[in-house]
C-alpha atoms as a PDB file:
ATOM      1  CA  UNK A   1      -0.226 -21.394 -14.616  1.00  0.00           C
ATOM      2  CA  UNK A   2       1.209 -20.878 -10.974  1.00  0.00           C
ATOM      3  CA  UNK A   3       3.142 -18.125 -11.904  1.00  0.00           C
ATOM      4  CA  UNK A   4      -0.057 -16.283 -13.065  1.00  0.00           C
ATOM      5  CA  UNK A   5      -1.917 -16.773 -10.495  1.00  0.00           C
ATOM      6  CA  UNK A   6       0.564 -15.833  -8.371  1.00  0.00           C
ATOM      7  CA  UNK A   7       0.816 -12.590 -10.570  1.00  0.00           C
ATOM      8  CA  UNK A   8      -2.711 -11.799  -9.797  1.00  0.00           C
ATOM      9  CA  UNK A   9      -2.489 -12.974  -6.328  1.00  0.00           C
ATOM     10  CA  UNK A  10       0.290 -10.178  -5.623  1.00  0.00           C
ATOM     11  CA  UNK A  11      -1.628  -7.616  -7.854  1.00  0.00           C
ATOM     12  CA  UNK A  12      -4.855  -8.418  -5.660  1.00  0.00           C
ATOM     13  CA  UNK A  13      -3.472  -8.300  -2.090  1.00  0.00           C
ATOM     14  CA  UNK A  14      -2.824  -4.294  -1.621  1.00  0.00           C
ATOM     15  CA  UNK A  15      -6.141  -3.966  -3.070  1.00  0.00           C
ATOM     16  CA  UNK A  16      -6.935  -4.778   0.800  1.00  0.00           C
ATOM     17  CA  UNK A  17      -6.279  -1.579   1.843  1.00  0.00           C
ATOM     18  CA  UNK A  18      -8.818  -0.012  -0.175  1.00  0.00           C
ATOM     19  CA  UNK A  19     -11.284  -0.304   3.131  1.00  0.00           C
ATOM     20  CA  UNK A  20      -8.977   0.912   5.588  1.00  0.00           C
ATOM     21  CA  UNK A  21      -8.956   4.108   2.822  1.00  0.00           C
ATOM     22  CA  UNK A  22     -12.677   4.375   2.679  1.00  0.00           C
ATOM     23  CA  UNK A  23     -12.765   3.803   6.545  1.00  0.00           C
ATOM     24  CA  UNK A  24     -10.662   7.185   7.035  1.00  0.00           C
ATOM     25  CA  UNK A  25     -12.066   9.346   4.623  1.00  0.00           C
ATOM     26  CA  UNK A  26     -15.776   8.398   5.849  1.00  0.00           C
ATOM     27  CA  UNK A  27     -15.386   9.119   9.441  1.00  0.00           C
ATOM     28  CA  UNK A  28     -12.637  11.914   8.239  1.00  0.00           C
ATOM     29  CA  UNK A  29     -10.237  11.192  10.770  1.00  0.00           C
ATOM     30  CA  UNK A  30      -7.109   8.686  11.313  1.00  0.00           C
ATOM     31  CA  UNK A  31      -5.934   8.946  14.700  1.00  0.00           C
ATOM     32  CA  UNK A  32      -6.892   5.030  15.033  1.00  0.00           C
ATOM     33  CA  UNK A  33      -4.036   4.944  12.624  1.00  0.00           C
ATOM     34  CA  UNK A  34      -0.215   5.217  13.766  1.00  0.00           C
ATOM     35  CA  UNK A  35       1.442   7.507  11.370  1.00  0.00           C
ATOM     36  CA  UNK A  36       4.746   5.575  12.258  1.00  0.00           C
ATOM     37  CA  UNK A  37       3.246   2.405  11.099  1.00  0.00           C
ATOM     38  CA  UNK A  38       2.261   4.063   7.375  1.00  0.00           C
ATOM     39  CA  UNK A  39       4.961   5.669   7.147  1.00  0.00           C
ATOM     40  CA  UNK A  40       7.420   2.381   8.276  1.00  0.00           C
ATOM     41  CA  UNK A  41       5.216   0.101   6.085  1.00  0.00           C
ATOM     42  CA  UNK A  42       5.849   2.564   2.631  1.00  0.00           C
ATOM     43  CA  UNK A  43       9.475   3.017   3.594  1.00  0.00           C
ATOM     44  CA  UNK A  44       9.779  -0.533   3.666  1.00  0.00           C
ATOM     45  CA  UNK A  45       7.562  -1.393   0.956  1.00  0.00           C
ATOM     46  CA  UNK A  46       9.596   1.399  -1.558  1.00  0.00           C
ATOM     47  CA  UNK A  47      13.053  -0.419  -0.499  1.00  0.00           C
ATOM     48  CA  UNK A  48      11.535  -3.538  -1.690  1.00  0.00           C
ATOM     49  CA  UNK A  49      10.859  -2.197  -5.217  1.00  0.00           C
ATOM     50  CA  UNK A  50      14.279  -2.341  -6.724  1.00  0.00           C
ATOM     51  CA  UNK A  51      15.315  -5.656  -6.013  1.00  0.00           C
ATOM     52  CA  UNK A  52      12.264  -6.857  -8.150  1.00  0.00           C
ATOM     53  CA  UNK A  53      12.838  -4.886 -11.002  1.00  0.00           C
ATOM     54  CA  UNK A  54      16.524  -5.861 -10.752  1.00  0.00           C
ATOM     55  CA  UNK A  55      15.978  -9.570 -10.885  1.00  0.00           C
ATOM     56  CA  UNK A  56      13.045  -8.798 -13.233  1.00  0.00           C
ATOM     57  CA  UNK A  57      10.971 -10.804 -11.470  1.00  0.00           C
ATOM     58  CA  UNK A  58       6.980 -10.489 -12.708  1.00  0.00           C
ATOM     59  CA  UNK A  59       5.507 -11.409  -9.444  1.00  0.00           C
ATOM     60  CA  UNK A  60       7.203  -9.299  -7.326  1.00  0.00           C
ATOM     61  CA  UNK A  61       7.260  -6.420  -9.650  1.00  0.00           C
ATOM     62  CA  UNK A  62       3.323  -6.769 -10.024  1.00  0.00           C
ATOM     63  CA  UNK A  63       3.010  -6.651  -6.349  1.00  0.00           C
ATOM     64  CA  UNK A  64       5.425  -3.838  -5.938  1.00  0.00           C
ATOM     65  CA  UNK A  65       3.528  -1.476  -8.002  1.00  0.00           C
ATOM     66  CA  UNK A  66       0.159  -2.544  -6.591  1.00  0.00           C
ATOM     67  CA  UNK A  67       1.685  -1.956  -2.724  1.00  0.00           C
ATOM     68  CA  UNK A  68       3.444   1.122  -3.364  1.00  0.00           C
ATOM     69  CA  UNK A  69       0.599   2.884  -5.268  1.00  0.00           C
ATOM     70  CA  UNK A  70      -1.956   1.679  -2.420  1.00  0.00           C
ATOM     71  CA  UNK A  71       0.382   2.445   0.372  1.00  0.00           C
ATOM     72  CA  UNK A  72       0.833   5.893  -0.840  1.00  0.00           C
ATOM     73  CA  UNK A  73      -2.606   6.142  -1.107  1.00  0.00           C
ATOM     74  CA  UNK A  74      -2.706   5.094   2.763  1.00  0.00           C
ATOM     75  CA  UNK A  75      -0.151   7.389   3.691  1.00  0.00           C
ATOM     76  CA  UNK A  76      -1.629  10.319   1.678  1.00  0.00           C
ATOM     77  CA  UNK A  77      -5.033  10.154   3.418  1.00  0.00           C
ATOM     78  CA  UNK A  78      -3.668   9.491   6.966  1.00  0.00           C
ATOM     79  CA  UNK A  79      -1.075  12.581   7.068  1.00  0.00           C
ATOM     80  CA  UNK A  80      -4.266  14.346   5.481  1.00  0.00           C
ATOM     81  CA  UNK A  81      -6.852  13.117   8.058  1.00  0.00           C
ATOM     82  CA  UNK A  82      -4.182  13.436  10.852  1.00  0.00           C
ATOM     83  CA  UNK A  83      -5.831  16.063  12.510  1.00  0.00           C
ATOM     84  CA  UNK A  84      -9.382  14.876  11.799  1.00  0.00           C
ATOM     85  CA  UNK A  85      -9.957  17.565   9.228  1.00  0.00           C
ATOM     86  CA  UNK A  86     -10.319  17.349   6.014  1.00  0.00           C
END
């Protein structure tokens, strides 16, 4: 039981950045967001991804996919909004 919900739990949490996505393609800018901090944050987060799938641990994996997919998605739309153009 714990181990599902902590499956879920991980699944859910990048799911956060969904706003911070909307956020920047709404005002169509992202110069409130530091391009070193997505970029440090997906580095890190993509380093992470092997040790999961290594161990073959479901939680972790589950996360891993979630935070890499939305972090990419973060990273995408800030280099693309950089300039305030879209």
């Amino acid at each position: 039981m714990l181990k599902t919900v902590g499956f879920w739990a991980g699944v859910a949490l990048p799911l956060w950045d969904i706003p911070l996505i909307v956020r920047v393609v709404q005002r169509k800018s992202s110069q409130d967001i530091s391009l070193a901090w997505a970029l440090g944050i997906w580095i890190s987060s993509i380093f992470m991804t092997p040790p999961a799938f290594i161990l073959g641990n479901k939680i972790a994996m589950g996360f891993d996919i979630m935070n890499v997919t939305m972090l990419t998605a973060v990273v995408v739309v800030t280099i693309k909004y950089r300039k305030g153009k879209a």
